[in-house]
C-alpha atoms as a PDB file:
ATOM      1  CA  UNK A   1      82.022 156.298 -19.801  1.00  0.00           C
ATOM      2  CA  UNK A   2      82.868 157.838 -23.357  1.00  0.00           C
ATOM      3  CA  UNK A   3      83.714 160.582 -24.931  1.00  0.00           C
ATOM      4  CA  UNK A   4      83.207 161.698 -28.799  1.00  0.00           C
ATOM      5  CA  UNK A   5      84.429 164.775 -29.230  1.00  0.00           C
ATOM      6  CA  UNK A   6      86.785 163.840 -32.259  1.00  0.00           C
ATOM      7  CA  UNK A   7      86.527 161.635 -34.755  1.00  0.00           C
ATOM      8  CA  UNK A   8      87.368 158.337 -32.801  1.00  0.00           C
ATOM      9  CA  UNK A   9      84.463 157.571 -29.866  1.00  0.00           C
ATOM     10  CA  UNK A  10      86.949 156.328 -26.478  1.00  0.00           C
ATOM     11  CA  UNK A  11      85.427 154.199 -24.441  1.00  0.00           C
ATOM     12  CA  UNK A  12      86.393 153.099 -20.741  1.00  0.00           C
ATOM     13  CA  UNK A  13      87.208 149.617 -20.097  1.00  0.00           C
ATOM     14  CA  UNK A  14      83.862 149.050 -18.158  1.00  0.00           C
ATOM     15  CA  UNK A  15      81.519 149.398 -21.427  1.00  0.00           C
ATOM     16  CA  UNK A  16      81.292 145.157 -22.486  1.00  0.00           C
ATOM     17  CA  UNK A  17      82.595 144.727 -25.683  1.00  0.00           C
ATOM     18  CA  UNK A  18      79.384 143.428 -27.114  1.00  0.00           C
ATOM     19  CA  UNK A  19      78.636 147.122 -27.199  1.00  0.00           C
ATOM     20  CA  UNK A  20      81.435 148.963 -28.606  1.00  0.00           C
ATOM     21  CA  UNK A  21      81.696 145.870 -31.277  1.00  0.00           C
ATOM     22  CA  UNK A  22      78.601 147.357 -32.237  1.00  0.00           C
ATOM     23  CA  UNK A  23      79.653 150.752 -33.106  1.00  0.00           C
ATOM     24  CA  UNK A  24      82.590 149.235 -34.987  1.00  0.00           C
ATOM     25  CA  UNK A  25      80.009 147.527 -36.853  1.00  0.00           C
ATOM     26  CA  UNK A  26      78.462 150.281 -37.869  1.00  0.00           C
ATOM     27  CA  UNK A  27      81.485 151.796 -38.994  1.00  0.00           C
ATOM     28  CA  UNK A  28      82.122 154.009 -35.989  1.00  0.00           C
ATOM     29  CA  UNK A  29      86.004 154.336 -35.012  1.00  0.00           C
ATOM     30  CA  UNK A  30      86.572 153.168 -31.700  1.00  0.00           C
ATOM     31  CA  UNK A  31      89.917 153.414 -29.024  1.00  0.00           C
ATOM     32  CA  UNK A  32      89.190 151.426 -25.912  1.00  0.00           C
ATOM     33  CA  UNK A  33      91.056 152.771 -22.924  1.00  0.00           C
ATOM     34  CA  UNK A  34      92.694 149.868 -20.673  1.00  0.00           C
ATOM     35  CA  UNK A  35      91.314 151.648 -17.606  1.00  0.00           C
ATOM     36  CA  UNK A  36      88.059 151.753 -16.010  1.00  0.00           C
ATOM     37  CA  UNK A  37      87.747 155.613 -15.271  1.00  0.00           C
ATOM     38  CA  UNK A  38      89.977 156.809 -17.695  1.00  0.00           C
ATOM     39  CA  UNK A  39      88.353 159.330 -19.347  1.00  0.00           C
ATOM     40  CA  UNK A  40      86.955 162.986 -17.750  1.00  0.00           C
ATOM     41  CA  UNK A  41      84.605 162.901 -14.577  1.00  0.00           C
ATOM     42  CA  UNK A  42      81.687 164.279 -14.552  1.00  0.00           C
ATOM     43  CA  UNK A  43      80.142 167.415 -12.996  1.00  0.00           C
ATOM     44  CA  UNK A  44      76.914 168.894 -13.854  1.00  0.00           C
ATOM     45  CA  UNK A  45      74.391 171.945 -13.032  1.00  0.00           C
ATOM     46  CA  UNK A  46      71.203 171.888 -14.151  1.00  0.00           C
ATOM     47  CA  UNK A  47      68.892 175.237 -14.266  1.00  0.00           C
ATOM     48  CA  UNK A  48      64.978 173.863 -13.667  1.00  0.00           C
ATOM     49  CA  UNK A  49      62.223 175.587 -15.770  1.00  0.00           C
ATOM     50  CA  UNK A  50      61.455 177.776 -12.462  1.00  0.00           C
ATOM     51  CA  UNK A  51      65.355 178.682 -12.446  1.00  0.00           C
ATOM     52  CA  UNK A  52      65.914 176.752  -9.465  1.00  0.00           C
ATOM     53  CA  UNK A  53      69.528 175.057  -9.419  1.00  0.00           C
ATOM     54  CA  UNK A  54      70.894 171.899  -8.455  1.00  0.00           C
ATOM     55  CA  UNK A  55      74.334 170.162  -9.013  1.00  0.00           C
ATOM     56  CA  UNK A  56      76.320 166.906  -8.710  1.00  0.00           C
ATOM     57  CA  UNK A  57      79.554 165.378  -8.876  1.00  0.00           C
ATOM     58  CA  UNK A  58      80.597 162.019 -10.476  1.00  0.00           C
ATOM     59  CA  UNK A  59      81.420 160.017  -7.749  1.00  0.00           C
ATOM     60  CA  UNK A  60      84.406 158.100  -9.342  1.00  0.00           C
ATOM     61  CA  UNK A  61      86.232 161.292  -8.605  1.00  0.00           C
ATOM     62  CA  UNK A  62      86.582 161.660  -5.138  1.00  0.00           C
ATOM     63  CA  UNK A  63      86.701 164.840  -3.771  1.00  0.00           C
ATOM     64  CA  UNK A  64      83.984 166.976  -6.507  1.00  0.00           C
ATOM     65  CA  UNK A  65      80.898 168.163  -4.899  1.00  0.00           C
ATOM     66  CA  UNK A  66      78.313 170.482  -6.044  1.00  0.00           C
ATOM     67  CA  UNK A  67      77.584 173.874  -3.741  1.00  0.00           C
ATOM     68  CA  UNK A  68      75.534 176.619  -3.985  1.00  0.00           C
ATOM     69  CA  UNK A  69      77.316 179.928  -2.716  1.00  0.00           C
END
């Protein structure tokens, strides 16, 4: 998990560091968070070409669930 929506890219805990040295490489700045799942879950809807929907919830946040009312 990540998030870049500043200037700094924060990364979770379970992205190896072989990867986010990478970006630091590259000249990206990186914060790496101590926990796994620190940073937002995620929950999606997607609209299909036809407009047909369908949903999920990230399971690492127990309780989300995607429903169509």
């Amino acid at each position: 998990r990540f998030c870049a929506t500043s200037d700094t890219i924060d990364i979770t805990a379970r992205i190896p560091t072989y990867v986010s040295d990478k970006l630091v490489e590259a000249g990206y700045p990186v914060w790496r968070s101590p926990m796994s799942y620190d940073i937002a879950g995620v929950h999606a809807i997607r609209i299909g070409a036809d407009g047909s929907l369908s949903g999920a919830a990230d399971p690492a946040y127990g309780g989300g669930m995607a429903l169509r009312v």
